[in-house]
PDB file of N, CA and C in Angstrom:
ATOM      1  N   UNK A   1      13.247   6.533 -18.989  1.00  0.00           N
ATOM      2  CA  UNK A   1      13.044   5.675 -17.820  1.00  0.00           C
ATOM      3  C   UNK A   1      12.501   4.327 -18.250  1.00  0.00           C
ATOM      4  N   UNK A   2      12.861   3.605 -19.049  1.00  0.00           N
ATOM      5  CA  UNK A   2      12.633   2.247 -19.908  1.00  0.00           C
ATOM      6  C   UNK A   2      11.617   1.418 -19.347  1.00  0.00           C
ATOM      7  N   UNK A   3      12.327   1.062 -18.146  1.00  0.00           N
ATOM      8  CA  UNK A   3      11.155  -0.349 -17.645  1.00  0.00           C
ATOM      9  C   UNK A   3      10.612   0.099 -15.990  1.00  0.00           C
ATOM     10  N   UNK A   4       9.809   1.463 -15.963  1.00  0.00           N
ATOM     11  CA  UNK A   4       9.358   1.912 -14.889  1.00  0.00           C
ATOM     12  C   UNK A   4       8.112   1.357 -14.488  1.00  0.00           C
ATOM     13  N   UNK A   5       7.890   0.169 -13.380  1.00  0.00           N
ATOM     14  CA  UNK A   5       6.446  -0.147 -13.331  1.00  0.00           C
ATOM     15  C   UNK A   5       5.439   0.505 -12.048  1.00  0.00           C
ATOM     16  N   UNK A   6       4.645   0.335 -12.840  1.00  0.00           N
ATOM     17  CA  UNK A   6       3.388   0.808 -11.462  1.00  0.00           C
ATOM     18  C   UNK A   6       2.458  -0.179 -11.127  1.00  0.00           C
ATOM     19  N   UNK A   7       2.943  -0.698  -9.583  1.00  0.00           N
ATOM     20  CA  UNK A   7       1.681  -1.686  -9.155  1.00  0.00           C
ATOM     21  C   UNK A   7       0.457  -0.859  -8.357  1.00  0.00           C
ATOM     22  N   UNK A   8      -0.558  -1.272  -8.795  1.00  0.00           N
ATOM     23  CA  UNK A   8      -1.899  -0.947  -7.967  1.00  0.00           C
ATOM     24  C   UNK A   8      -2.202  -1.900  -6.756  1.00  0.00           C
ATOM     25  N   UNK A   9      -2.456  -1.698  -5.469  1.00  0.00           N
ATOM     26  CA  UNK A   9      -2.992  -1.710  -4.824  1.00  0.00           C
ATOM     27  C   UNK A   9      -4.183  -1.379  -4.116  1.00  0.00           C
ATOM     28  N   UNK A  10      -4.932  -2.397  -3.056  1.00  0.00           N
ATOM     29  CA  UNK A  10      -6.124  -1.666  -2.734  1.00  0.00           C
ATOM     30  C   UNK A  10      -6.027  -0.022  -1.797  1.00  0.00           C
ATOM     31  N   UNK A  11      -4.724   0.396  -1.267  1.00  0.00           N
ATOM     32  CA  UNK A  11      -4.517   1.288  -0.432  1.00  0.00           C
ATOM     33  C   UNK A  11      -3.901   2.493  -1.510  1.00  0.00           C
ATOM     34  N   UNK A  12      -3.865   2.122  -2.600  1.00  0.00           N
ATOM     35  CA  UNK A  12      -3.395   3.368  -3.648  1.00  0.00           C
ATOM     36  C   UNK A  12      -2.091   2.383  -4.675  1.00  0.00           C
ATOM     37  N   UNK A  13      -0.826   3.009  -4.707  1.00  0.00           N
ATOM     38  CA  UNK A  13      -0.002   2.301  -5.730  1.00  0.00           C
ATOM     39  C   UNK A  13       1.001   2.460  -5.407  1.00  0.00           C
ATOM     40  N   UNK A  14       2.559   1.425  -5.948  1.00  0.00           N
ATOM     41  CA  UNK A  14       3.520   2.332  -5.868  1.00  0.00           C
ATOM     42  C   UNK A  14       4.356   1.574  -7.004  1.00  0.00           C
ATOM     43  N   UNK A  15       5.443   2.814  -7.467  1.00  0.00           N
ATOM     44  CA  UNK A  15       6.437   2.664  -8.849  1.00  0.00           C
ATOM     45  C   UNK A  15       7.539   2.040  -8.243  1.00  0.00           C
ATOM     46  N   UNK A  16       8.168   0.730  -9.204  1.00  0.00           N
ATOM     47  CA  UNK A  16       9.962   0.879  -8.879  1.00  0.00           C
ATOM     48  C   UNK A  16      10.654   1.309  -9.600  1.00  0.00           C
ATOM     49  N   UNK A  17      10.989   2.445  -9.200  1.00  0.00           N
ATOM     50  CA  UNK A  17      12.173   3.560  -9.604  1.00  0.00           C
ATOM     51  C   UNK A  17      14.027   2.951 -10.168  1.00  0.00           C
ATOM     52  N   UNK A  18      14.204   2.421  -9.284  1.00  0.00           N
ATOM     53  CA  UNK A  18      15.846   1.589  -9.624  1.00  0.00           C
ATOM     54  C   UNK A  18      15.146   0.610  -8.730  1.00  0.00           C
ATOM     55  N   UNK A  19      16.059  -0.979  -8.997  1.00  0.00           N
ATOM     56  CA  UNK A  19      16.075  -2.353  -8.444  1.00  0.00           C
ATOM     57  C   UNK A  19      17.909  -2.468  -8.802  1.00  0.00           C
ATOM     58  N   UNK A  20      18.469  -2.726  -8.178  1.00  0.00           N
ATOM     59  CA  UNK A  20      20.064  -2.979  -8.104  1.00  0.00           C
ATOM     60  C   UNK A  20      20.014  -4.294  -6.957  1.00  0.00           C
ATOM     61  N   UNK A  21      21.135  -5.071  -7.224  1.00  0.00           N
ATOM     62  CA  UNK A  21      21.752  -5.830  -6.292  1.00  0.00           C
ATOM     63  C   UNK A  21      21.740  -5.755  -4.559  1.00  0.00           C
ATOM     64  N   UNK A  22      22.368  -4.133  -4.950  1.00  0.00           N
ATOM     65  CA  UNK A  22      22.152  -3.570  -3.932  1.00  0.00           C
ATOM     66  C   UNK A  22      20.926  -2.864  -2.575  1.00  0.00           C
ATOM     67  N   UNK A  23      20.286  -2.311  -3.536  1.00  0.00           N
ATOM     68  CA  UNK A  23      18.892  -1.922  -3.465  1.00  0.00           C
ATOM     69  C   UNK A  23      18.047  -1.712  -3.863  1.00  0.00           C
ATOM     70  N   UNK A  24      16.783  -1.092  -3.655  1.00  0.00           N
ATOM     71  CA  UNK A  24      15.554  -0.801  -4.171  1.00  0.00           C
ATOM     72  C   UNK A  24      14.881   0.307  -3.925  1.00  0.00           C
ATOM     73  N   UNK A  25      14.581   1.254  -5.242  1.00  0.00           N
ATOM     74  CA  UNK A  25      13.556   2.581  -4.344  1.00  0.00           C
ATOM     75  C   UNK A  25      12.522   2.599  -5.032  1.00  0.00           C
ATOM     76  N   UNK A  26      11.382   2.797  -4.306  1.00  0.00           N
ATOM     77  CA  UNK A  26       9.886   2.774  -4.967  1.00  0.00           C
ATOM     78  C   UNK A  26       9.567   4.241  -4.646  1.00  0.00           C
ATOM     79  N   UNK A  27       8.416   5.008  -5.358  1.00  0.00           N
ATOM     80  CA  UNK A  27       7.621   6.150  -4.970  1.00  0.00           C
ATOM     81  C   UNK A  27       6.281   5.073  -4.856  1.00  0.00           C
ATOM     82  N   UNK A  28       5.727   5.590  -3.489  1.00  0.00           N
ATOM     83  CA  UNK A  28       4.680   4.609  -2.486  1.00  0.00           C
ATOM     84  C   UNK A  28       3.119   5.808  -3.006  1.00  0.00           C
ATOM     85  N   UNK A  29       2.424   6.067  -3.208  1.00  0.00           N
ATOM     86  CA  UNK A  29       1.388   6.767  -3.433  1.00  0.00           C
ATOM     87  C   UNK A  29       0.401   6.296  -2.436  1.00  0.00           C
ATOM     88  N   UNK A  30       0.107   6.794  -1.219  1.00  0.00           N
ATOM     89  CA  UNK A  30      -1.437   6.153  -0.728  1.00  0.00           C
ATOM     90  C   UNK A  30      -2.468   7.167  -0.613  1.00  0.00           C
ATOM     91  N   UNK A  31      -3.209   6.523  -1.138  1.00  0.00           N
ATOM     92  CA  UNK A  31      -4.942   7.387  -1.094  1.00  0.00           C
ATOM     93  C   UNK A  31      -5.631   7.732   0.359  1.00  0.00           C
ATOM     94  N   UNK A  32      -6.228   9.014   0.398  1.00  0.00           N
ATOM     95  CA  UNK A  32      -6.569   9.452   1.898  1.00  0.00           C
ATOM     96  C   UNK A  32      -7.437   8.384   2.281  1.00  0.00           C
ATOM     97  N   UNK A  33      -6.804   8.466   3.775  1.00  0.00           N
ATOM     98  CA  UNK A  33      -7.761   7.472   4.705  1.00  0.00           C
ATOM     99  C   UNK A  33      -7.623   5.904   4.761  1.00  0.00           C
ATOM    100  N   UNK A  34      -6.072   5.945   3.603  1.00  0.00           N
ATOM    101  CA  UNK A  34      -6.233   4.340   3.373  1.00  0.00           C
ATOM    102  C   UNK A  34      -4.789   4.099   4.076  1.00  0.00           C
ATOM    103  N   UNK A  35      -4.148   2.680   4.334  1.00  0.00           N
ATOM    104  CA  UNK A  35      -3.224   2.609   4.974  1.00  0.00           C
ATOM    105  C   UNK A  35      -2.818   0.992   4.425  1.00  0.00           C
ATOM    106  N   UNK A  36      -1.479   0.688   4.558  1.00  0.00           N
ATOM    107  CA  UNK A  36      -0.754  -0.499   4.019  1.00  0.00           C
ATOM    108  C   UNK A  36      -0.744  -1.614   5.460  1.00  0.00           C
ATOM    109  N   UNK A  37      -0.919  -2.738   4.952  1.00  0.00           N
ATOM    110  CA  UNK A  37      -0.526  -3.475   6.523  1.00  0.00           C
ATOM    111  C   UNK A  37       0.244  -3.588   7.242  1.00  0.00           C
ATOM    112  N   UNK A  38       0.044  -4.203   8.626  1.00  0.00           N
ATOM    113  CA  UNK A  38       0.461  -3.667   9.749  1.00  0.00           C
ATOM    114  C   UNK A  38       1.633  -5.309   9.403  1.00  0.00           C
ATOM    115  N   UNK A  39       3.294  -4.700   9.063  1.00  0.00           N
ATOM    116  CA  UNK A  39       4.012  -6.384   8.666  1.00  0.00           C
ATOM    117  C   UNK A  39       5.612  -6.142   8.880  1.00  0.00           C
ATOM    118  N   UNK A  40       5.928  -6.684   8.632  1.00  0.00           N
ATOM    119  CA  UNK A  40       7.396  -6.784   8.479  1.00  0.00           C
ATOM    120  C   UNK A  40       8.395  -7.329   7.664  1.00  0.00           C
ATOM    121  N   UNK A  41       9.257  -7.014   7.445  1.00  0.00           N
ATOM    122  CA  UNK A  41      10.325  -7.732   6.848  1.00  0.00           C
ATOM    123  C   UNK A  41      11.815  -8.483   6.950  1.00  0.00           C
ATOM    124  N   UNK A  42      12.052  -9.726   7.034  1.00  0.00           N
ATOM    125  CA  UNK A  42      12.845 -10.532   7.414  1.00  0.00           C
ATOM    126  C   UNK A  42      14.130 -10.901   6.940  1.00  0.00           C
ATOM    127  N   UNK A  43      13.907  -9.707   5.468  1.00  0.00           N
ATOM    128  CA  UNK A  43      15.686  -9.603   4.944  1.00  0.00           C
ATOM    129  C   UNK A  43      15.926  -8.285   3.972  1.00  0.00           C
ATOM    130  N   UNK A  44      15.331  -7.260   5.020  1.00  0.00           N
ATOM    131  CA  UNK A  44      15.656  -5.943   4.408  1.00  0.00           C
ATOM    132  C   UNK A  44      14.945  -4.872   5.204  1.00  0.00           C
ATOM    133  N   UNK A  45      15.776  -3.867   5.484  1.00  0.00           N
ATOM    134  CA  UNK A  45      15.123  -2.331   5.730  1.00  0.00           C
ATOM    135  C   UNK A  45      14.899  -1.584   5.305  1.00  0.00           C
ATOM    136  N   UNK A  46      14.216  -0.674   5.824  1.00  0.00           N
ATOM    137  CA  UNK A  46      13.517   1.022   4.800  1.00  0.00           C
ATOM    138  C   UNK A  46      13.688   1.868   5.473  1.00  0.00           C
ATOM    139  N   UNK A  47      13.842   3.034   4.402  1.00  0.00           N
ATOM    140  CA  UNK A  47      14.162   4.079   4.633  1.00  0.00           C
ATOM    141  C   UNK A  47      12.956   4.926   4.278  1.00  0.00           C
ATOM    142  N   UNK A  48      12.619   5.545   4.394  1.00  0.00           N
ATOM    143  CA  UNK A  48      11.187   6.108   4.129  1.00  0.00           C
ATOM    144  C   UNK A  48      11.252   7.617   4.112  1.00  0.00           C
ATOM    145  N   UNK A  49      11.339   8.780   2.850  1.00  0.00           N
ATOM    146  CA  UNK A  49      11.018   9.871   3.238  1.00  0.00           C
ATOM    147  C   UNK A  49       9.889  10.605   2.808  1.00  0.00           C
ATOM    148  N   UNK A  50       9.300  11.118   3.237  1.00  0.00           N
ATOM    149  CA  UNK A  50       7.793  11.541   2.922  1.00  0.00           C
ATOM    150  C   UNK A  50       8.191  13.613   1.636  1.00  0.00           C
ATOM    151  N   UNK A  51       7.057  12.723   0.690  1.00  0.00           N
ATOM    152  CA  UNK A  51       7.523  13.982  -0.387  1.00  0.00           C
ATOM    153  C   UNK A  51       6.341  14.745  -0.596  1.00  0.00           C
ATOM    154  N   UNK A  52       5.044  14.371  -0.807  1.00  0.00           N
ATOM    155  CA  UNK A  52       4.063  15.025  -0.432  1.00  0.00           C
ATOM    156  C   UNK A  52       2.854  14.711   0.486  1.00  0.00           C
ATOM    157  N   UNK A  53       1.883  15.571   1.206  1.00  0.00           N
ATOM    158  CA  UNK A  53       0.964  14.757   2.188  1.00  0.00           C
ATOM    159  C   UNK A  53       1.338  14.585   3.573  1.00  0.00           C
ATOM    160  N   UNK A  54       0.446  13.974   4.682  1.00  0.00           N
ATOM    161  CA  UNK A  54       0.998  13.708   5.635  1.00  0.00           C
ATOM    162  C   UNK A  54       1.036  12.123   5.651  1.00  0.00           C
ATOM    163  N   UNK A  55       1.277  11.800   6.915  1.00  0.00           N
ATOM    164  CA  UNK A  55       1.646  10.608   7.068  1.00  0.00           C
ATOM    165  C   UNK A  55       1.426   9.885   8.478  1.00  0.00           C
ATOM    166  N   UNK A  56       1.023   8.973   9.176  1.00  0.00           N
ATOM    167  CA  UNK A  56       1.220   8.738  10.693  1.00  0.00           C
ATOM    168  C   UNK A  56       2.120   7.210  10.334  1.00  0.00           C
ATOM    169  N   UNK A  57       3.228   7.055  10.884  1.00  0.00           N
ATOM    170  CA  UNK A  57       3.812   5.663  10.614  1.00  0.00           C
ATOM    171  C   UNK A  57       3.670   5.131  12.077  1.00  0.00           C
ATOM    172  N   UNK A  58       3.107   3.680  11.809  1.00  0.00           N
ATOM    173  CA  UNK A  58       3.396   3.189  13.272  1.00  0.00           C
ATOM    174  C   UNK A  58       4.255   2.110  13.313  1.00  0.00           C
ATOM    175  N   UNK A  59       5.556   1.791  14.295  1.00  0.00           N
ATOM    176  CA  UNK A  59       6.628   1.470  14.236  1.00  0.00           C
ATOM    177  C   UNK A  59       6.851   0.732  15.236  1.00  0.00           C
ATOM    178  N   UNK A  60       6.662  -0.680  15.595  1.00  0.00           N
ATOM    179  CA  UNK A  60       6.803  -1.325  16.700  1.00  0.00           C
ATOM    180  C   UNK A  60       5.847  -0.711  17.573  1.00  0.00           C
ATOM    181  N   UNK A  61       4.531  -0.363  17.303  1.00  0.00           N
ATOM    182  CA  UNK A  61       3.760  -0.088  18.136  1.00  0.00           C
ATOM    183  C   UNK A  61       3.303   1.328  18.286  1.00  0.00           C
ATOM    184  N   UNK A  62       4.807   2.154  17.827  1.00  0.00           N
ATOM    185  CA  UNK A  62       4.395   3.534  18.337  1.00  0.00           C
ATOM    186  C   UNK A  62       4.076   4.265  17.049  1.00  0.00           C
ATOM    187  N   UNK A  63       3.002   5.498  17.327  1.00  0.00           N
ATOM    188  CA  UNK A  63       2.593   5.835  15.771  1.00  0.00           C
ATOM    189  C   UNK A  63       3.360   7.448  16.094  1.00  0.00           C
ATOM    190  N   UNK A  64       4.083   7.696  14.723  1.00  0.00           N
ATOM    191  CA  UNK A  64       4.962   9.011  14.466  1.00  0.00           C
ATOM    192  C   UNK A  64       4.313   9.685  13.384  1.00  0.00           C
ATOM    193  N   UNK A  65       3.882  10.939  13.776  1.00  0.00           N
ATOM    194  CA  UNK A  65       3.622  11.845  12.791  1.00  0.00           C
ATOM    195  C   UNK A  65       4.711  12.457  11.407  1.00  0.00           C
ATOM    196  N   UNK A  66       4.067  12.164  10.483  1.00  0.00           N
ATOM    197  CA  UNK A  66       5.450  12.831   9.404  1.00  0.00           C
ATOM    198  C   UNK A  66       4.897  13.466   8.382  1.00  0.00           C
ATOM    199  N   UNK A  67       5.535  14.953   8.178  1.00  0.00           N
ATOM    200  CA  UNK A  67       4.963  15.798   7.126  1.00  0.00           C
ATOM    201  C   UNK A  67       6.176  15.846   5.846  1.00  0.00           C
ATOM    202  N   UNK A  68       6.033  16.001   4.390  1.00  0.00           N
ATOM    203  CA  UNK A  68       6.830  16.466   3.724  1.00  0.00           C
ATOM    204  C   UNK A  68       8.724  16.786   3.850  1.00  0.00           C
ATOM    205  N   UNK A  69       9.372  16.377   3.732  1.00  0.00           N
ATOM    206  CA  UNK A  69      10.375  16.398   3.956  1.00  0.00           C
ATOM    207  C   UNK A  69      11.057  15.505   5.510  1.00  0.00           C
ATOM    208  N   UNK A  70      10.205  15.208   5.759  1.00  0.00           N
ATOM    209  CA  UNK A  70      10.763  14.052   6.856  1.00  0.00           C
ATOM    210  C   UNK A  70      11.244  12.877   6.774  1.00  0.00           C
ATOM    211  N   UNK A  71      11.871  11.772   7.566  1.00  0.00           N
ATOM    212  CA  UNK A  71      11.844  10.884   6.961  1.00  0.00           C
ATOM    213  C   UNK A  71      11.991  10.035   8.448  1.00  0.00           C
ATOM    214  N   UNK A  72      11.970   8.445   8.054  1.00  0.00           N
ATOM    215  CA  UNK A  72      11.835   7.380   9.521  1.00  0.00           C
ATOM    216  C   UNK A  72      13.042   6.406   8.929  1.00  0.00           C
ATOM    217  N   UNK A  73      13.372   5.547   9.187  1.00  0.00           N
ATOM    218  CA  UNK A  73      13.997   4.456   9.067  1.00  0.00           C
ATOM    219  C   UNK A  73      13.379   3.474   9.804  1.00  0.00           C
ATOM    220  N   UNK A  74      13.066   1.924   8.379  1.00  0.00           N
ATOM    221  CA  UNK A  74      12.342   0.959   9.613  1.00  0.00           C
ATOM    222  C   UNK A  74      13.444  -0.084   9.520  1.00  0.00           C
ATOM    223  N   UNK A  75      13.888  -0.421  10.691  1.00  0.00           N
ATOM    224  CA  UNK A  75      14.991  -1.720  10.722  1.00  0.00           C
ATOM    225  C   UNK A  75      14.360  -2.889  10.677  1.00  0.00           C
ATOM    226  N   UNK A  76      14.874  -4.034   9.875  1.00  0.00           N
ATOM    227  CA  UNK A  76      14.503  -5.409   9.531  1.00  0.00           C
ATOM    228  C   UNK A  76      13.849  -5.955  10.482  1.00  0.00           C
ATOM    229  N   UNK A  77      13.197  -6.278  10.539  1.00  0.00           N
ATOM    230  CA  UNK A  77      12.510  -6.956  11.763  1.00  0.00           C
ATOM    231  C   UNK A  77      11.112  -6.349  12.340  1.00  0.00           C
ATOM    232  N   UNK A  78      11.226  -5.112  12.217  1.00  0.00           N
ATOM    233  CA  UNK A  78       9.978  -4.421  13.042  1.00  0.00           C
ATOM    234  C   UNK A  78       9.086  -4.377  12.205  1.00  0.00           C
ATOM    235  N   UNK A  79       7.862  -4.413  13.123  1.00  0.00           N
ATOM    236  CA  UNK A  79       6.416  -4.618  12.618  1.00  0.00           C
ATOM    237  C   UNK A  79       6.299  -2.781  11.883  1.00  0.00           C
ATOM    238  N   UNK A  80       5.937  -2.215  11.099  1.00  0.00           N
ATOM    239  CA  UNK A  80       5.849  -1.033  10.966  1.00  0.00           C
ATOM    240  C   UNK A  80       4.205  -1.095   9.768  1.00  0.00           C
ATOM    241  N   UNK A  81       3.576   0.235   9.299  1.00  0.00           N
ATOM    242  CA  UNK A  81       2.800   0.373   8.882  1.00  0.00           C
ATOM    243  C   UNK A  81       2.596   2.025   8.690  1.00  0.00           C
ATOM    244  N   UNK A  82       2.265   2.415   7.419  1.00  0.00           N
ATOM    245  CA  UNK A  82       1.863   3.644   7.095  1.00  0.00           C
ATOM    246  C   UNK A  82       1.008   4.097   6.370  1.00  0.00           C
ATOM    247  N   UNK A  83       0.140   4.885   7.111  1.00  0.00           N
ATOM    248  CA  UNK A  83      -1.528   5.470   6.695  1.00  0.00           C
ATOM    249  C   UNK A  83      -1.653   7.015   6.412  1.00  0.00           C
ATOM    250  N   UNK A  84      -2.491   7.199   5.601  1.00  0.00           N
ATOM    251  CA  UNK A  84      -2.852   8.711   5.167  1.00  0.00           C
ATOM    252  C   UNK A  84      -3.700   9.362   6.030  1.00  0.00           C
ATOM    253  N   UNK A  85      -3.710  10.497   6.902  1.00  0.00           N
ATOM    254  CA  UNK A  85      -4.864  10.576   7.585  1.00  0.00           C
ATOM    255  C   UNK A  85      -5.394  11.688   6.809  1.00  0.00           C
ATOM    256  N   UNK A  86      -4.632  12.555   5.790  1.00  0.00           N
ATOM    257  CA  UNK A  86      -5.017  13.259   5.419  1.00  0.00           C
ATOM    258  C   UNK A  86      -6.271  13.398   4.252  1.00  0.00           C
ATOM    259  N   UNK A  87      -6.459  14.463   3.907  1.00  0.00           N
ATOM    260  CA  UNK A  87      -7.536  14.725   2.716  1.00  0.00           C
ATOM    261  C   UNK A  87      -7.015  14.700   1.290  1.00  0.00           C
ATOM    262  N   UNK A  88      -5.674  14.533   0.698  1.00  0.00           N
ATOM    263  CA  UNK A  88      -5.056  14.732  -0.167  1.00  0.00           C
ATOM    264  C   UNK A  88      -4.083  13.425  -0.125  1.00  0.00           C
ATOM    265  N   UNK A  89      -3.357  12.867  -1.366  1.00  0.00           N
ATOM    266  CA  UNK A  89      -2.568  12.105  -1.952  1.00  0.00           C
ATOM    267  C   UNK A  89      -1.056  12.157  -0.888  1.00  0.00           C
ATOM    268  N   UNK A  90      -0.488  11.417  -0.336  1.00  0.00           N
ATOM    269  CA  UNK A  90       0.275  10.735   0.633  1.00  0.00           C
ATOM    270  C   UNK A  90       1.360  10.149  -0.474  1.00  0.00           C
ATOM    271  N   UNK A  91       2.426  10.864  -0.930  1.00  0.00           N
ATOM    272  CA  UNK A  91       3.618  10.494  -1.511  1.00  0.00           C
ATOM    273  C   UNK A  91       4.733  10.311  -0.933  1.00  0.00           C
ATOM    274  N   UNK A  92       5.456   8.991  -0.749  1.00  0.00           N
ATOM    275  CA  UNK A  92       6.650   8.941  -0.109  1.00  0.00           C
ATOM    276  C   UNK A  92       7.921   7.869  -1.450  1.00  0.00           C
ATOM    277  N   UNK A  93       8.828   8.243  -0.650  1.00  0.00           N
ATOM    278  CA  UNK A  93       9.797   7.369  -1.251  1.00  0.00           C
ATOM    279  C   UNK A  93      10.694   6.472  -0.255  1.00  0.00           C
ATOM    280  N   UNK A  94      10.522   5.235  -0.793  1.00  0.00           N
ATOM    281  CA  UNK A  94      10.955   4.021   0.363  1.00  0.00           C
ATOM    282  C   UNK A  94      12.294   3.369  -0.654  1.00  0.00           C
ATOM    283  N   UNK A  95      13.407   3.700   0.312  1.00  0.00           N
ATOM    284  CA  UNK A  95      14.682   2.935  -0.107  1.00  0.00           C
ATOM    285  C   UNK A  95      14.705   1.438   0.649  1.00  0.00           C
ATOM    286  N   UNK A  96      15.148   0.838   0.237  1.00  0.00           N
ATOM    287  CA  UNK A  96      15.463  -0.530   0.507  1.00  0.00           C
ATOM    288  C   UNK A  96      16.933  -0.894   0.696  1.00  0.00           C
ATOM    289  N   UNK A  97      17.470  -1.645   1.370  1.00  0.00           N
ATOM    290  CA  UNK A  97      18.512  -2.238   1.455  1.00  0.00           C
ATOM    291  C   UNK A  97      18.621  -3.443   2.071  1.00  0.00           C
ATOM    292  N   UNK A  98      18.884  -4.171   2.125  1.00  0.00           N
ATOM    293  CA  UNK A  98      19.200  -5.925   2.346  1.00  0.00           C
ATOM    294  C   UNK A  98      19.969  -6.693   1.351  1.00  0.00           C
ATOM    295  N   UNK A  99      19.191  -8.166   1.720  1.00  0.00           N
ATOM    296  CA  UNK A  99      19.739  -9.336   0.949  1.00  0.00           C
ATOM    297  C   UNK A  99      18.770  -9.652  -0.302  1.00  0.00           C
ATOM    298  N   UNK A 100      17.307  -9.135   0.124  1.00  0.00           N
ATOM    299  CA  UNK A 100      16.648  -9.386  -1.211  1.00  0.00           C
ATOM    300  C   UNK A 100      15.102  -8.365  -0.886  1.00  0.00           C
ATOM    301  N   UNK A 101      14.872  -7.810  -1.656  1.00  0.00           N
ATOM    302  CA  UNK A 101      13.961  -7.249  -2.083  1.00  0.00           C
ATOM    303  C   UNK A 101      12.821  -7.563  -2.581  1.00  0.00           C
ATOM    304  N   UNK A 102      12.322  -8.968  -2.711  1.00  0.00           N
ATOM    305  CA  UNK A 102      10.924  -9.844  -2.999  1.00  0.00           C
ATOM    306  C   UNK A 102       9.857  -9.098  -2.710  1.00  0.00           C
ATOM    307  N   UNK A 103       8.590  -8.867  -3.053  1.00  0.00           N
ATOM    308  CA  UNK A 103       7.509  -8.629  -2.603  1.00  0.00           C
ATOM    309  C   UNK A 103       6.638  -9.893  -1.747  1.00  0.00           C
ATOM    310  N   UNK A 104       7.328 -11.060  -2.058  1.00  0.00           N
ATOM    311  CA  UNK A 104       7.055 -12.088  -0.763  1.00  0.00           C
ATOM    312  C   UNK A 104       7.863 -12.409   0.727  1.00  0.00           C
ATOM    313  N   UNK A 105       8.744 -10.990   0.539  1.00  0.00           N
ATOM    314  CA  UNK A 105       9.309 -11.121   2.159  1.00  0.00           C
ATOM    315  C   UNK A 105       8.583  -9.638   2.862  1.00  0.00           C
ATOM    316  N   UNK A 106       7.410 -10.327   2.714  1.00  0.00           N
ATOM    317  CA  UNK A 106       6.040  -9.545   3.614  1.00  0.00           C
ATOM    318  C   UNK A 106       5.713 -10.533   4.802  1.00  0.00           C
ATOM    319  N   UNK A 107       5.523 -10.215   5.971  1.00  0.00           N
ATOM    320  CA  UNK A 107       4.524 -10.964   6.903  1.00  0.00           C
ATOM    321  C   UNK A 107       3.738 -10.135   7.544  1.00  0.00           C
ATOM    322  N   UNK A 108       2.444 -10.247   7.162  1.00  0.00           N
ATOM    323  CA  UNK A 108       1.328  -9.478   7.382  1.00  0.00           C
ATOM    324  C   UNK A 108       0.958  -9.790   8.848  1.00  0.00           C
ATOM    325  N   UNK A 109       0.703  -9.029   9.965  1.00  0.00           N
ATOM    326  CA  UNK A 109      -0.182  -9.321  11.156  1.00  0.00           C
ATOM    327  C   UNK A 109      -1.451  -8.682  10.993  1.00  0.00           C
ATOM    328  N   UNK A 110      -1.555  -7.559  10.984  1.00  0.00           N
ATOM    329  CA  UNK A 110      -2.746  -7.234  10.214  1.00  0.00           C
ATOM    330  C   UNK A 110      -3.271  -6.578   9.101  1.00  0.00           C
ATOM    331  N   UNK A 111      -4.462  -6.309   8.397  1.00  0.00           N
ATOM    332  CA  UNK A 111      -4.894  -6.176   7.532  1.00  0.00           C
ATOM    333  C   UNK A 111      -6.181  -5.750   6.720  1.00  0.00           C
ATOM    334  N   UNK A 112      -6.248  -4.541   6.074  1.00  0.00           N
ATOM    335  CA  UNK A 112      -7.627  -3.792   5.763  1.00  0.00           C
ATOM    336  C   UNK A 112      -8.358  -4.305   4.656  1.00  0.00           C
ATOM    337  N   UNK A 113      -7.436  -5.392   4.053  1.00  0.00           N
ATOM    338  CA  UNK A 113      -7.969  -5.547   2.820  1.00  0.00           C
ATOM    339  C   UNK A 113      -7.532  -7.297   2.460  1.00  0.00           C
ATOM    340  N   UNK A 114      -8.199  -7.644   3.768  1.00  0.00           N
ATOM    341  CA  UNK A 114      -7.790  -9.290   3.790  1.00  0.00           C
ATOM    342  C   UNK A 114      -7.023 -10.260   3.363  1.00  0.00           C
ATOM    343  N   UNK A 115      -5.666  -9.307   3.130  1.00  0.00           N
ATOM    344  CA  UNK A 115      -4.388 -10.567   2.565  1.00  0.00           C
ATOM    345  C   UNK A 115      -3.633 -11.546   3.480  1.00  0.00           C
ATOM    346  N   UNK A 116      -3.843 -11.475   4.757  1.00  0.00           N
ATOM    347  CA  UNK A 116      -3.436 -12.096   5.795  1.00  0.00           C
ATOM    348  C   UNK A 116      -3.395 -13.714   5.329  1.00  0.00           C
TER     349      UNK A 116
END
């Protein structure tokens, strides 16, 4: 697996697995009790399936429970966000598809760990 990286974050970490033209899949790791900001994205969607842990995703507002083998789809545009409520390690895998895959086509509304 040659050039597999792992970014740290304050909400836990996550790996990119493949980066293609086409798309992008990361394994997302979040630490109990912690959660990613509440943002969106303006030239790409996710696919999101949850592999270990639970999960509450909130999705244009509404928050969906998701255990192990589930999965959500967030379409381009929507505000979405996903938190651990559990006591244990929160593993998912987020596919990507769009026009570009940047880690600066983030827009944060809110935020636990003041990147706004």
């Amino acid at each position: 697996m040659g050039n597999v990286m792992k970014d740290h974050r304050p909400w836990g970490s996550f790996t990119v697995l493949e980066e293609q033209p086409t798309h992008k899949v990361k394994r997302i790791e979040v630490m109990p009790g912690q959660r990613l900001s509440y943002q969106k994205h303006e030239k790409r969607n996710e696919h999101w399936v949850i592999v270990a842990g639970q999960a509450i995703v909130t999705l244009d507002g509404k928050d969906v429970s998701l255990s192990p083998g589930q999965s959500i789809d967030v379409p381009q545009g929507a505000l979405h966000r996903i938190s651990n409520p559990g006591k244990g390690l929160l593993t998912l895998i987020e596919i990507q598809h769009g026009a570009y895959f940047g880690e600066d086509d983030i827009i944060r509304l809110e935020d636990d760990y003041g990147r706004i």
